[in-house]
N, C-alpha and C. Protein backbone atom coordinates (compact mmCIF):
# COMPACT_ATOMS: atom_id res chain seq x y z
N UNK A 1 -5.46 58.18 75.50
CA UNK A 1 -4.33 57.74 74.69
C UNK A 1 -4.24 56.21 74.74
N UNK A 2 -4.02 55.72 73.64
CA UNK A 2 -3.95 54.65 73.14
C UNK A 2 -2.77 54.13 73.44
N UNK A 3 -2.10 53.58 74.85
CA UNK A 3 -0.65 53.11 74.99
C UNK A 3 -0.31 51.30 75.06
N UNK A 4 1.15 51.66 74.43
CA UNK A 4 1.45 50.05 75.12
C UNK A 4 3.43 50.64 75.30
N UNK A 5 3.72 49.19 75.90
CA UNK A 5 4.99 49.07 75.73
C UNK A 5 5.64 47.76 75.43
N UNK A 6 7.30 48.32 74.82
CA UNK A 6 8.02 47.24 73.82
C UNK A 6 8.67 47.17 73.72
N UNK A 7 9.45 46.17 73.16
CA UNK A 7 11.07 46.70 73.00
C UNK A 7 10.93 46.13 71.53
N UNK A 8 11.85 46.53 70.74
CA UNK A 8 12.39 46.35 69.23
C UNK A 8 13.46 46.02 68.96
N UNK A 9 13.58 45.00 68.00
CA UNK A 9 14.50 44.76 67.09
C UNK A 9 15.53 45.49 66.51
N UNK A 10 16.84 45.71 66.62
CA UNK A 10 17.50 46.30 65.63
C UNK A 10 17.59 46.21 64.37
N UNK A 11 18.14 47.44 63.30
CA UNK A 11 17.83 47.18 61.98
C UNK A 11 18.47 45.83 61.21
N UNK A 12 19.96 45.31 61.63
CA UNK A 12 20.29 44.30 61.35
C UNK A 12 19.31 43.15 61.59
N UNK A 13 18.99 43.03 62.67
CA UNK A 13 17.55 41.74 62.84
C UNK A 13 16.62 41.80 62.38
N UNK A 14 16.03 42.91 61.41
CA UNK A 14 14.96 43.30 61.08
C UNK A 14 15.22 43.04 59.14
N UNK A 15 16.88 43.50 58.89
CA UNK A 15 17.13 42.78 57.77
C UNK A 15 17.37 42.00 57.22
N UNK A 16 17.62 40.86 58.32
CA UNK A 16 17.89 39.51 58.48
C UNK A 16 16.43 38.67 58.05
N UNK A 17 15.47 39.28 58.73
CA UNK A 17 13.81 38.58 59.03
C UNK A 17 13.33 39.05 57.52
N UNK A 18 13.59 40.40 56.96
CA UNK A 18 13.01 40.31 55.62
C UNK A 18 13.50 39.73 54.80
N UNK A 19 14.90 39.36 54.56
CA UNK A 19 15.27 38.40 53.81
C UNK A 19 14.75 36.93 53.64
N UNK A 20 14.40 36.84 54.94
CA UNK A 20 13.63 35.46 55.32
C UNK A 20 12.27 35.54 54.30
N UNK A 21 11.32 36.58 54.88
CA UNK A 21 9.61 37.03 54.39
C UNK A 21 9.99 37.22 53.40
N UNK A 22 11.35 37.47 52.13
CA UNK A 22 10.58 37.60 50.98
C UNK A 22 10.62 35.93 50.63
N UNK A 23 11.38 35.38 50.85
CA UNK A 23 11.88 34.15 50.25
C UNK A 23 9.89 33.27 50.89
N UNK A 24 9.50 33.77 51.77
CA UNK A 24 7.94 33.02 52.04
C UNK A 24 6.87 33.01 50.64
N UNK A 25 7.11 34.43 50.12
CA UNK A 25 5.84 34.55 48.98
C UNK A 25 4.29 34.79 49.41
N UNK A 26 4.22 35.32 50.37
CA UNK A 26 2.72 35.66 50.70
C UNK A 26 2.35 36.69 49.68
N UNK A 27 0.75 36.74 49.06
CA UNK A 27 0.85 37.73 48.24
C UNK A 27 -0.07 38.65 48.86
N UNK A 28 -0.60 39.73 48.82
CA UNK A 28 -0.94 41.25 49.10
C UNK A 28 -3.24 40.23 49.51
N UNK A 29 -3.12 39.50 48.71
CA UNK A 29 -4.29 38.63 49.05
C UNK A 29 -4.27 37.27 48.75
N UNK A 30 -4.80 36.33 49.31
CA UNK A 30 -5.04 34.59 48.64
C UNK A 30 -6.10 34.30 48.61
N UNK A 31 -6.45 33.35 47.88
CA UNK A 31 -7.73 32.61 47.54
C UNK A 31 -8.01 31.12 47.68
N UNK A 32 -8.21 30.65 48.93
CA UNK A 32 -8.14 29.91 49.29
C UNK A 32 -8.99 28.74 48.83
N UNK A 33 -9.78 29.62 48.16
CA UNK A 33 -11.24 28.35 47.60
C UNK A 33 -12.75 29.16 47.74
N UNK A 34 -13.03 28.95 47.21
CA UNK A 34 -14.97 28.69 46.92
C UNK A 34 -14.97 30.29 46.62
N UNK A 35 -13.87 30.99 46.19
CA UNK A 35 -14.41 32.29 46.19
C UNK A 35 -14.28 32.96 47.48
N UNK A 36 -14.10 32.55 48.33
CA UNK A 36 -13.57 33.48 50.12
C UNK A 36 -12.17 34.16 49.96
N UNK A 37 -12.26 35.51 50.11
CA UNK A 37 -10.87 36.00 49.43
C UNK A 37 -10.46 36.50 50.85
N UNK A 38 -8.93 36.27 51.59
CA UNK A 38 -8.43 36.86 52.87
C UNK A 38 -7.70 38.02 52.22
N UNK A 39 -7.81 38.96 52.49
CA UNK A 39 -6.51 40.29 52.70
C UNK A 39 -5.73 40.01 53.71
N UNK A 40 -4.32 40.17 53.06
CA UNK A 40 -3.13 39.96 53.92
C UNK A 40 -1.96 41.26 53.64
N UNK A 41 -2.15 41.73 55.42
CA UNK A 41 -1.42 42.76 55.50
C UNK A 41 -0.18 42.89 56.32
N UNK A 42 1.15 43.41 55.79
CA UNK A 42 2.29 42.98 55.96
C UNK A 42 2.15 44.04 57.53
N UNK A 43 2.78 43.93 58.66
CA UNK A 43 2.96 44.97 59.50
C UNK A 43 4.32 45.71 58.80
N UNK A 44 4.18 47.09 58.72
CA UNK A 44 5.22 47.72 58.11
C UNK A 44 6.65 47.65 58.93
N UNK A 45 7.57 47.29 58.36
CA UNK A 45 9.29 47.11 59.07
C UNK A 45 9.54 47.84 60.15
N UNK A 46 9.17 49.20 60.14
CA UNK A 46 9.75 49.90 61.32
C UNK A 46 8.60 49.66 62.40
N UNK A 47 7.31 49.13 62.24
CA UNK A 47 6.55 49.03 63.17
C UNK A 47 6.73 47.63 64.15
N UNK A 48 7.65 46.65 63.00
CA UNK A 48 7.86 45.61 64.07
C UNK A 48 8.33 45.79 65.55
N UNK A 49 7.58 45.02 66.82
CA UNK A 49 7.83 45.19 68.19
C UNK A 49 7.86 43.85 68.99
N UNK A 50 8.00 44.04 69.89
CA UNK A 50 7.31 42.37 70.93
C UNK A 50 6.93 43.64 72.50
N UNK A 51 5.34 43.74 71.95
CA UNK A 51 4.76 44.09 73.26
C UNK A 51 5.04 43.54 74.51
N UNK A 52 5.13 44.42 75.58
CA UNK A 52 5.64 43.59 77.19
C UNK A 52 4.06 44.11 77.49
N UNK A 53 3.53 45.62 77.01
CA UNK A 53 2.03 45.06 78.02
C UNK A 53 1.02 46.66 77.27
N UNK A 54 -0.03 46.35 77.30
CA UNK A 54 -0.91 46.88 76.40
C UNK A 54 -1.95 47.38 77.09
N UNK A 55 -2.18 48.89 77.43
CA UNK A 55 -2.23 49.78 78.11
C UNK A 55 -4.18 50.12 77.61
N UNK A 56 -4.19 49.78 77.06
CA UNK A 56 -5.44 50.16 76.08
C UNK A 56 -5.45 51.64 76.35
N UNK A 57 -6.95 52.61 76.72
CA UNK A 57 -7.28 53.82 76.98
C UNK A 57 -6.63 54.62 77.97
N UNK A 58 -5.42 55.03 78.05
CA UNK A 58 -5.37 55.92 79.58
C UNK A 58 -5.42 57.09 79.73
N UNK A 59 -6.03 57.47 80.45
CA UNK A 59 -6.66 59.01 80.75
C UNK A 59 -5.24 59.85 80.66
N UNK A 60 -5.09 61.09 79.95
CA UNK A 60 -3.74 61.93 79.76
C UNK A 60 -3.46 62.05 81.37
N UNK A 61 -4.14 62.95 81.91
CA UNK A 61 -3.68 62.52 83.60
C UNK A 61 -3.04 61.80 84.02
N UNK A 62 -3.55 60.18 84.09
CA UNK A 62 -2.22 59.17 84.41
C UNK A 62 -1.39 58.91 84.17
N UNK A 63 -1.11 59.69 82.52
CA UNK A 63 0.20 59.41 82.26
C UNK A 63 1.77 59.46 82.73
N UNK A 64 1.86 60.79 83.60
CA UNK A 64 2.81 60.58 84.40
C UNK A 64 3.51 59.78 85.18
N UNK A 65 2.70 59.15 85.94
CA UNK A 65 2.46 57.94 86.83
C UNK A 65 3.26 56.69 86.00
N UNK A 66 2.37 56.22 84.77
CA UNK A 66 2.97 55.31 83.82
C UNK A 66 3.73 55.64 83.75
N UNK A 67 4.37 56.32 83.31
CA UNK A 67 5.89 57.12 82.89
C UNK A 67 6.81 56.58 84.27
N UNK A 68 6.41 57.22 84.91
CA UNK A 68 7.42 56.95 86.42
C UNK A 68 7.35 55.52 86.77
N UNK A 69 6.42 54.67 86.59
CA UNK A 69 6.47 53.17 87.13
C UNK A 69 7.25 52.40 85.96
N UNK A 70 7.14 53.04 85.16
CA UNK A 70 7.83 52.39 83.65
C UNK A 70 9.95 52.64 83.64
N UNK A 71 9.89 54.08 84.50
CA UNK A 71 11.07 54.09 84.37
C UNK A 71 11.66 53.19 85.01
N UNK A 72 11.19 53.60 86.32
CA UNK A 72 11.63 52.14 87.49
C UNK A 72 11.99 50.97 86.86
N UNK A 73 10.82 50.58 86.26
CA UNK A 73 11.14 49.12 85.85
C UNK A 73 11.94 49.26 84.95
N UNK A 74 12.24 49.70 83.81
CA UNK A 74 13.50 49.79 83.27
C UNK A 74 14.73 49.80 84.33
N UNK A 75 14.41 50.79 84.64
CA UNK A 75 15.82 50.86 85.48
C UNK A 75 16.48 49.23 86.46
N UNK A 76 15.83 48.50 86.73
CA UNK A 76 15.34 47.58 87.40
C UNK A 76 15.68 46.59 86.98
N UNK A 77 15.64 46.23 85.51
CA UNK A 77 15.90 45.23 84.40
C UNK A 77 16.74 45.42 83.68
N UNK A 78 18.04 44.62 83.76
CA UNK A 78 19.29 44.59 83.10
C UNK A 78 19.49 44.24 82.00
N UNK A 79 20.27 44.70 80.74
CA UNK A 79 19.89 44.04 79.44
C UNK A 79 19.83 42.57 79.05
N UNK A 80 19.30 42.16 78.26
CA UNK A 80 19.65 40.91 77.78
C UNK A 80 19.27 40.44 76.44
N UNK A 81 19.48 39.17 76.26
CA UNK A 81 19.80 38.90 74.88
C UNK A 81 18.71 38.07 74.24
N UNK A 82 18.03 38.30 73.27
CA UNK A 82 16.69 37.92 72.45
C UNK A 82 17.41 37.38 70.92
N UNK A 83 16.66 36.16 70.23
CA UNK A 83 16.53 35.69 68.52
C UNK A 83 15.10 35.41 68.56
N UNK A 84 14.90 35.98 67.50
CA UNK A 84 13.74 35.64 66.75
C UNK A 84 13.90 34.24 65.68
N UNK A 85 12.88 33.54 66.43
CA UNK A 85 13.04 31.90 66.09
C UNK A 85 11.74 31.26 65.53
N UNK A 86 11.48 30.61 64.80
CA UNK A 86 10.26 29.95 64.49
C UNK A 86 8.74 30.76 64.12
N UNK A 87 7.53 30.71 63.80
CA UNK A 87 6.89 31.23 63.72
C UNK A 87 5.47 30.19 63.97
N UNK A 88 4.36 31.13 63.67
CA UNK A 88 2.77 30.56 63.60
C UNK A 88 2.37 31.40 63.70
N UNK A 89 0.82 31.01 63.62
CA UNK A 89 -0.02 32.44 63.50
C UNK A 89 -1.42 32.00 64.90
N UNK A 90 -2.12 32.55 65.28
CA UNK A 90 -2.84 33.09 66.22
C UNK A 90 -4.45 32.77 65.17
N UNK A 91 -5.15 31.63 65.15
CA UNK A 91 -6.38 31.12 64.59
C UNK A 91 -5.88 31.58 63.23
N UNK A 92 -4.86 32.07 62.33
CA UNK A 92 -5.05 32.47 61.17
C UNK A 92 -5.31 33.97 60.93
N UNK A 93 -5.37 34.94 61.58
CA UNK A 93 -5.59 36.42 62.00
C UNK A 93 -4.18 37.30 61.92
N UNK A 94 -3.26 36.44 62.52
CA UNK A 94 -1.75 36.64 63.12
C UNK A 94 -0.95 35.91 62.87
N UNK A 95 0.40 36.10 61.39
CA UNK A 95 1.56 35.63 61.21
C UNK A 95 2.49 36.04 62.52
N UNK A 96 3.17 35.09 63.11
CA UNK A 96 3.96 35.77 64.16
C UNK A 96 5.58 34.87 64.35
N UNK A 97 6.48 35.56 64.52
CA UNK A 97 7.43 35.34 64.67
C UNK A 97 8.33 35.07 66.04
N UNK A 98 8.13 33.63 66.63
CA UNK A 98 9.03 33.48 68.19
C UNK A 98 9.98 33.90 68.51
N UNK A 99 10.10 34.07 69.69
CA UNK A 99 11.55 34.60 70.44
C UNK A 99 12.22 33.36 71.14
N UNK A 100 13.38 33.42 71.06
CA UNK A 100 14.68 32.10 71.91
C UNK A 100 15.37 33.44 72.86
N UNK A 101 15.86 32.84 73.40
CA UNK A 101 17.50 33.41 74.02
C UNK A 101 16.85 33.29 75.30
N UNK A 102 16.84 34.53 76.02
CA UNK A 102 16.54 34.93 77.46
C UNK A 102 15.34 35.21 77.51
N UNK A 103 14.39 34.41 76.82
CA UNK A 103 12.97 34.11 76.81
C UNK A 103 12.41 34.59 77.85
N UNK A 104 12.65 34.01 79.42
CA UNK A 104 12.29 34.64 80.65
C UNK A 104 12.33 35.79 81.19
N UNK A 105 13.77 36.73 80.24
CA UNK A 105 13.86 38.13 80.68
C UNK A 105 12.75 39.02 80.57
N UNK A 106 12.36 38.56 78.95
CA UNK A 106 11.34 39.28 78.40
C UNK A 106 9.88 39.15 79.04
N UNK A 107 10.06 37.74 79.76
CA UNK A 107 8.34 37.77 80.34
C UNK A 107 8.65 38.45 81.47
N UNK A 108 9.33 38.50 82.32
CA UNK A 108 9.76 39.56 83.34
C UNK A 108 9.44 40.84 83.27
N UNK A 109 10.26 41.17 82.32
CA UNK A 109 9.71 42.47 82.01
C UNK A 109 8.24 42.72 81.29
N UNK A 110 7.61 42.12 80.90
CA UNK A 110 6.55 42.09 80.54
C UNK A 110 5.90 42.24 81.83
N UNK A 111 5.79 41.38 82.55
CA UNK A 111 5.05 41.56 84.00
C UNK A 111 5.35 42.74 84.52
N UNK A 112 6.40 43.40 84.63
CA UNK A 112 6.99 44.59 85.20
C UNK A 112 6.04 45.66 85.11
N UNK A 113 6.21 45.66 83.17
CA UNK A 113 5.09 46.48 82.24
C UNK A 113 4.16 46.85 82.87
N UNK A 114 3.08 45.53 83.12
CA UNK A 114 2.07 45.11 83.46
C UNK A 114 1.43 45.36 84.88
N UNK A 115 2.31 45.41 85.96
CA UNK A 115 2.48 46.07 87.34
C UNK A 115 2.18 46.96 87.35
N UNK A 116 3.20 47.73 86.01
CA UNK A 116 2.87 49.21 85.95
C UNK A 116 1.60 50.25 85.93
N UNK A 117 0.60 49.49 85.23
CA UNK A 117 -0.63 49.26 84.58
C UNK A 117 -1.46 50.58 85.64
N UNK A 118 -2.13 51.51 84.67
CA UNK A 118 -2.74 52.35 85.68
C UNK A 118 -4.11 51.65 85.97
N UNK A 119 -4.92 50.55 85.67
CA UNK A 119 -5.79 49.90 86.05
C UNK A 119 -5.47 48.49 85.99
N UNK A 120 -5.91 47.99 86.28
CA UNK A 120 -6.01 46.12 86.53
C UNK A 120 -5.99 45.56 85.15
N UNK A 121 -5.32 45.03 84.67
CA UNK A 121 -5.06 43.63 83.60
C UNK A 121 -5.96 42.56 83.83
N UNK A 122 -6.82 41.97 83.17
CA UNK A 122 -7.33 40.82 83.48
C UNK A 122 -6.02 39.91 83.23
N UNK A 123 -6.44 38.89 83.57
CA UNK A 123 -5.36 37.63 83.42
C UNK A 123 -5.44 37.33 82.04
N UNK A 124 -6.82 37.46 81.69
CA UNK A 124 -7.06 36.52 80.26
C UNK A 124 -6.53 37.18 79.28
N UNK A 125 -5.71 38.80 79.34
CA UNK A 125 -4.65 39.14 78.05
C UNK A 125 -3.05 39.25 78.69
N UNK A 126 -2.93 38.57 79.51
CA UNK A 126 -2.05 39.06 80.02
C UNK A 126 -0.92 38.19 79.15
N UNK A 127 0.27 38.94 78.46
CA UNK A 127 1.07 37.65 77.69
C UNK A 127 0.87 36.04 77.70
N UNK A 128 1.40 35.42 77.02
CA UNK A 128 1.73 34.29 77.42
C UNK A 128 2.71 33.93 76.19
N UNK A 129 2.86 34.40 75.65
CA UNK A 129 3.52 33.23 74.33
C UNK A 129 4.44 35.10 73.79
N UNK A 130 5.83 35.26 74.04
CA UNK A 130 6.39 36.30 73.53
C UNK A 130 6.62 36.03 71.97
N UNK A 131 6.39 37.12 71.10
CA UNK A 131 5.93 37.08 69.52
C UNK A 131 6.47 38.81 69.26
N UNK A 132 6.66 38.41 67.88
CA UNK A 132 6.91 39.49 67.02
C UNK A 132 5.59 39.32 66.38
N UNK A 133 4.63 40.11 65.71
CA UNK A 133 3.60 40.11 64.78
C UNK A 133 4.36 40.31 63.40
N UNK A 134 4.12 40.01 62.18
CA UNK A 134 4.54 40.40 61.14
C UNK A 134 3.72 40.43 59.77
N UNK A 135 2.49 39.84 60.20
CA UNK A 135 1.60 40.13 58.97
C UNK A 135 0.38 39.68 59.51
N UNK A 136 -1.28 40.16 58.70
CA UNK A 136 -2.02 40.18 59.83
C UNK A 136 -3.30 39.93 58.54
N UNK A 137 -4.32 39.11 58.78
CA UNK A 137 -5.33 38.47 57.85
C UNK A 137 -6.67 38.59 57.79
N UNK A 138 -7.79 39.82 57.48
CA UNK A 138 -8.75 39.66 57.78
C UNK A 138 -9.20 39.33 56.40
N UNK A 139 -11.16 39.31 56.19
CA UNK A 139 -11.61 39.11 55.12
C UNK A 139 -11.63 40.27 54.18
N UNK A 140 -11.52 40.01 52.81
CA UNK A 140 -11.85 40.90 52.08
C UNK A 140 -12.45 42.20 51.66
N UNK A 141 -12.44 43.44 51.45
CA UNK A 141 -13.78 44.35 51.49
C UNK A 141 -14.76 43.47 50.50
N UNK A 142 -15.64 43.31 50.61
CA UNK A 142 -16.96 42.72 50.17
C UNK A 142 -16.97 41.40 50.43
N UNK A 143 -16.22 40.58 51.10
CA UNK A 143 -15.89 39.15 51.33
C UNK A 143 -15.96 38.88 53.44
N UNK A 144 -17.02 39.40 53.69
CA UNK A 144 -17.10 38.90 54.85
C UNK A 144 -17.70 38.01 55.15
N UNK A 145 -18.25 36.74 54.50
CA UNK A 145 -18.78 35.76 54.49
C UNK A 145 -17.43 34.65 54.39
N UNK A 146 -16.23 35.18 54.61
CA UNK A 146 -14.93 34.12 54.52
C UNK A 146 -14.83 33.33 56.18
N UNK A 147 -14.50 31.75 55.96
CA UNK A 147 -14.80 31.35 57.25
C UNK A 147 -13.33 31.60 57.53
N UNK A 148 -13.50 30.81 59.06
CA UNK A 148 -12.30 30.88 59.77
C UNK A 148 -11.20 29.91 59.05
N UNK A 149 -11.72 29.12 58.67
CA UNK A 149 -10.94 28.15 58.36
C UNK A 149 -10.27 28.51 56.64
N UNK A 150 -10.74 29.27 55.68
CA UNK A 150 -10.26 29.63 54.79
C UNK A 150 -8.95 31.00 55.28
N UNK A 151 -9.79 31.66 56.59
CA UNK A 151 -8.68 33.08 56.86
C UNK A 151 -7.42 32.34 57.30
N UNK A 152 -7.76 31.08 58.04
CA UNK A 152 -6.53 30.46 58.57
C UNK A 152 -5.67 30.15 57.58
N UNK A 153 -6.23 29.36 56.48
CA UNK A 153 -5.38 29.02 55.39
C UNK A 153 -4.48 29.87 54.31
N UNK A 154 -4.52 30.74 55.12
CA UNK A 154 -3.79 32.46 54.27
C UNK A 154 -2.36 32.28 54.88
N UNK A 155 -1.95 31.77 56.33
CA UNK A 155 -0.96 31.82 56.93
C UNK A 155 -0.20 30.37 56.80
N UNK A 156 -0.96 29.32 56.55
CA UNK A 156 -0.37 27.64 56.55
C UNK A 156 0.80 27.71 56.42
N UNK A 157 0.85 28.36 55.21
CA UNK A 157 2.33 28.19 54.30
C UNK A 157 3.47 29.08 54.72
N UNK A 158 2.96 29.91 55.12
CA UNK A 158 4.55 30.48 55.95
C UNK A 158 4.82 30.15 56.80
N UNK A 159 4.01 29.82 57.69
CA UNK A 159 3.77 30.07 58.84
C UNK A 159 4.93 28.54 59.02
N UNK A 160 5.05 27.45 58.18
CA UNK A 160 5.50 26.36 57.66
C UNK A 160 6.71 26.50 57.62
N UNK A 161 6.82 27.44 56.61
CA UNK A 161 8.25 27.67 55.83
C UNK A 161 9.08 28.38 56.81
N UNK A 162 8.60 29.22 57.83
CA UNK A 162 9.18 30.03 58.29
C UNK A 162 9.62 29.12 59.88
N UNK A 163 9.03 27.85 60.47
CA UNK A 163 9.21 27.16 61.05
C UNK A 163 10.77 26.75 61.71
N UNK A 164 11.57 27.15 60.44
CA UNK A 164 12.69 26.74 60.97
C UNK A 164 13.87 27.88 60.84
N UNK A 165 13.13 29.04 60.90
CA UNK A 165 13.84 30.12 60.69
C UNK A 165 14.19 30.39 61.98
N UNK A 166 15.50 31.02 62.12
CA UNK A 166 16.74 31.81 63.18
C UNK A 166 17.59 32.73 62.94
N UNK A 167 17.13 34.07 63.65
CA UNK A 167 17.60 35.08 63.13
C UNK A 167 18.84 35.42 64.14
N UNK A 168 19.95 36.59 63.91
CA UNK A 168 20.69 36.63 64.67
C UNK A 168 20.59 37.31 66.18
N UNK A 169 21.18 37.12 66.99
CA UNK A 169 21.16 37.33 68.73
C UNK A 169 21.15 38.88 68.68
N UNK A 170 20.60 39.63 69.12
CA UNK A 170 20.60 41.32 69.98
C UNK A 170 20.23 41.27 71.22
N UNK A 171 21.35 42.50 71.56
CA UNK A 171 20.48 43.01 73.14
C UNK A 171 19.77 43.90 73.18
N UNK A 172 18.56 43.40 74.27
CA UNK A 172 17.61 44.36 74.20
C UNK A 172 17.60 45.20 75.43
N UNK A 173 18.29 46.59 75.08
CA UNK A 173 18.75 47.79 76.21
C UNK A 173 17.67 48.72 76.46
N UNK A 174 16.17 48.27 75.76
CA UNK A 174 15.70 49.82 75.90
C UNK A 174 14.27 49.42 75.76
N UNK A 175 13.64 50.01 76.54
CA UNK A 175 11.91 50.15 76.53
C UNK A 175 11.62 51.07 75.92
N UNK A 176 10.44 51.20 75.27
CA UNK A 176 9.63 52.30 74.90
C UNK A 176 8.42 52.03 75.52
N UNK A 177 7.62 53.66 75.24
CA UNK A 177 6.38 53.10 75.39
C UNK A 177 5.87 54.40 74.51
N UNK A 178 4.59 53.71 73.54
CA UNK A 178 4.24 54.16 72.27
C UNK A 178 2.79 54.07 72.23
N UNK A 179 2.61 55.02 71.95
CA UNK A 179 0.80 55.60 71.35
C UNK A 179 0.56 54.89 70.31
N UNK A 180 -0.76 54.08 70.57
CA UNK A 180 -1.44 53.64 68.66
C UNK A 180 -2.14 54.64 68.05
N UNK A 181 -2.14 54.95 66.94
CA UNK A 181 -3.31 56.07 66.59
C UNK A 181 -3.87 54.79 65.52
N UNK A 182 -4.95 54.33 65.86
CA UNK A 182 -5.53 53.64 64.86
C UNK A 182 -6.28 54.52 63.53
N UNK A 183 -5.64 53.76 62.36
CA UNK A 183 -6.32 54.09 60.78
C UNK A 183 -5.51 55.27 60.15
N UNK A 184 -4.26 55.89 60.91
CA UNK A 184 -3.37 57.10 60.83
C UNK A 184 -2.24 56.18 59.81
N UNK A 185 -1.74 55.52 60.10
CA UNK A 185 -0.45 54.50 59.52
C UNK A 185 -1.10 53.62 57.94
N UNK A 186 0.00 53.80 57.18
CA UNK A 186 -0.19 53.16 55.61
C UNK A 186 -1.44 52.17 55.62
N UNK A 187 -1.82 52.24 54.73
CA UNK A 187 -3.20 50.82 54.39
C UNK A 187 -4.00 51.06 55.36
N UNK A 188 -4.41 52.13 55.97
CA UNK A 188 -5.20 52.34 57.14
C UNK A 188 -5.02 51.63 58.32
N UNK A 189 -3.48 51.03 58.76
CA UNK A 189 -3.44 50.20 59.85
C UNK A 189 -3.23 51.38 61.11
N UNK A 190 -2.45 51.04 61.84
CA UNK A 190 -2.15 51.92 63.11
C UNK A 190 -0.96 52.85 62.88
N UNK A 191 -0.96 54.09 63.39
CA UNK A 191 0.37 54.67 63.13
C UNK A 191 0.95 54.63 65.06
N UNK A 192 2.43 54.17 65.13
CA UNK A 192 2.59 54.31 66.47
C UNK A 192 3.93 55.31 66.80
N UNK A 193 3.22 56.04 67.56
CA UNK A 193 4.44 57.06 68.25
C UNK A 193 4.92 56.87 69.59
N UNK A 194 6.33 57.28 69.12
CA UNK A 194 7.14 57.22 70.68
C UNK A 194 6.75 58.10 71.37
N UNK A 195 6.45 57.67 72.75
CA UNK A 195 5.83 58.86 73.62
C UNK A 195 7.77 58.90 74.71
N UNK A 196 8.16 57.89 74.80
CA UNK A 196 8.87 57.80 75.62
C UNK A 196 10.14 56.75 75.79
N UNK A 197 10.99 56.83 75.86
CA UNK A 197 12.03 55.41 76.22
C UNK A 197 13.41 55.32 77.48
N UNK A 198 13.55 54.16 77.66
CA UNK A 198 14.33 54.53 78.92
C UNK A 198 15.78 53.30 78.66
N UNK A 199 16.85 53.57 78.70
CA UNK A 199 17.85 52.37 78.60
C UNK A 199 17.52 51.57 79.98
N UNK A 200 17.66 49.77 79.72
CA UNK A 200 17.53 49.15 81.07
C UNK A 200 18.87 49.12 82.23
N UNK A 201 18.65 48.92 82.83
CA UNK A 201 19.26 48.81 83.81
C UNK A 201 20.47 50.37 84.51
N UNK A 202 19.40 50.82 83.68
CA UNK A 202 20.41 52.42 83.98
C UNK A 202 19.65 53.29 85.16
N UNK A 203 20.33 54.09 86.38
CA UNK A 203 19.48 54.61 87.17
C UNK A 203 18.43 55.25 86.36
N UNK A 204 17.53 55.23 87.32
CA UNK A 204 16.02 55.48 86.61
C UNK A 204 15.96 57.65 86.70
N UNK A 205 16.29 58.19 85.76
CA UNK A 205 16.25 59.81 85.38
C UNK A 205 14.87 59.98 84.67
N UNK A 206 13.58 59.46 84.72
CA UNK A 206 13.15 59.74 83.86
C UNK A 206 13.00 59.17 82.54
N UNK A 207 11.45 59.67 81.75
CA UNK A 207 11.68 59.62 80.10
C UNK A 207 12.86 60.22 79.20
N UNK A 208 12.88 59.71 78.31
CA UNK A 208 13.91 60.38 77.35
C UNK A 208 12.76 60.67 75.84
């Protein structure tokens, strides 16, 4: 199973941020020049998240285990308060949307996540920069000869516009942790299911 864990946005913050993305104008593809065409794919609304830690393959067996180290740490971590602030993208691959508020809570718990981990994390994915993803850029079907530097230029402009965007304050009371099924979800992206969630700072009973 394909796991990670996250916490999410409420629908008000989530209608706040599309009001923002339509006013950007990204279109469904751009053409940046010489004929190199990027496909640009929106992450669908309800899939928006801010991963705390990314589980890749885990054997169904361990899952329990995750489950139980995950509750803990919920239980463990008291709510707190997140805005989605500013944006950029990741080489041009990744439109992404920053987090303000209790910035530190979230890497906390991210590490927590990450503790949890039924094998070892290298360092070299281990967070560093907390992000919402919100739209995502590869090359074309028949256009894989597009450089980096044209895929980058798919994101410039929002990534710009969206610079000075601030969305409103939520608390974030609740972990999940969610299965990817890659190529299952619209446009052949990922479909993700709740396997599990726990309110923070509440004695630790278990998944819900």
């Amino acid at each position: 199973m394909r796991l990670f864990a996250s916490v999410r946005p409420p629908a008000a913050v989530l209608d706040h941020l599309d009001r923002a993305l339509d006013g950007v104008g990204v279109p469904r593809s751009v053409l940046p020049g010489r004929g190199r065409e990027t496909a640009v794919r929106w992450v669908p609304r309800d899939d928006r998240h801010l991963t705390t830690a990314f589980y890749a393959d885990v054997p169904e067996g361990a899952v329990p285990e995750l489950l139980d180290d995950l509750a803990a740490v919920a239980a463990g971590t008291e709510p707190f308060e997140l805005r989605l602030r500013g944006a950029g993208s990741f080489q041009g691959r990744v439109l992404w949307m920053g987090v303000d508020g209790a910035a530190e809570d979230l890497v906390r718990l991210a590490q927590g996540c990450l503790d949890a981990s039924v094998r070892e994390v290298p360092d070299d994915v281990r967070p560093h920069r907390p992000h919402l993803s919100v739209a995502r850029a590869r090359p074309a079907r028949g256009r894989r000869g597009a450089s980096r530097a044209a895929q980058a230029s798919a994101f410039d402009a929002p990534a710009r516009a969206l610079a000075v965007y601030e969305g409103p304050a939520w608390t974030v009371d609740t972990l999940e942790l969610l299965e990817s099924l890659p190529g299952e979800g619209p446009h052949g992206g990922p479909l993700y299911r709740v396997v599990a969630t726990w309110p923070l700072g509440a004695p630790s009973h278990g998944a819900h």
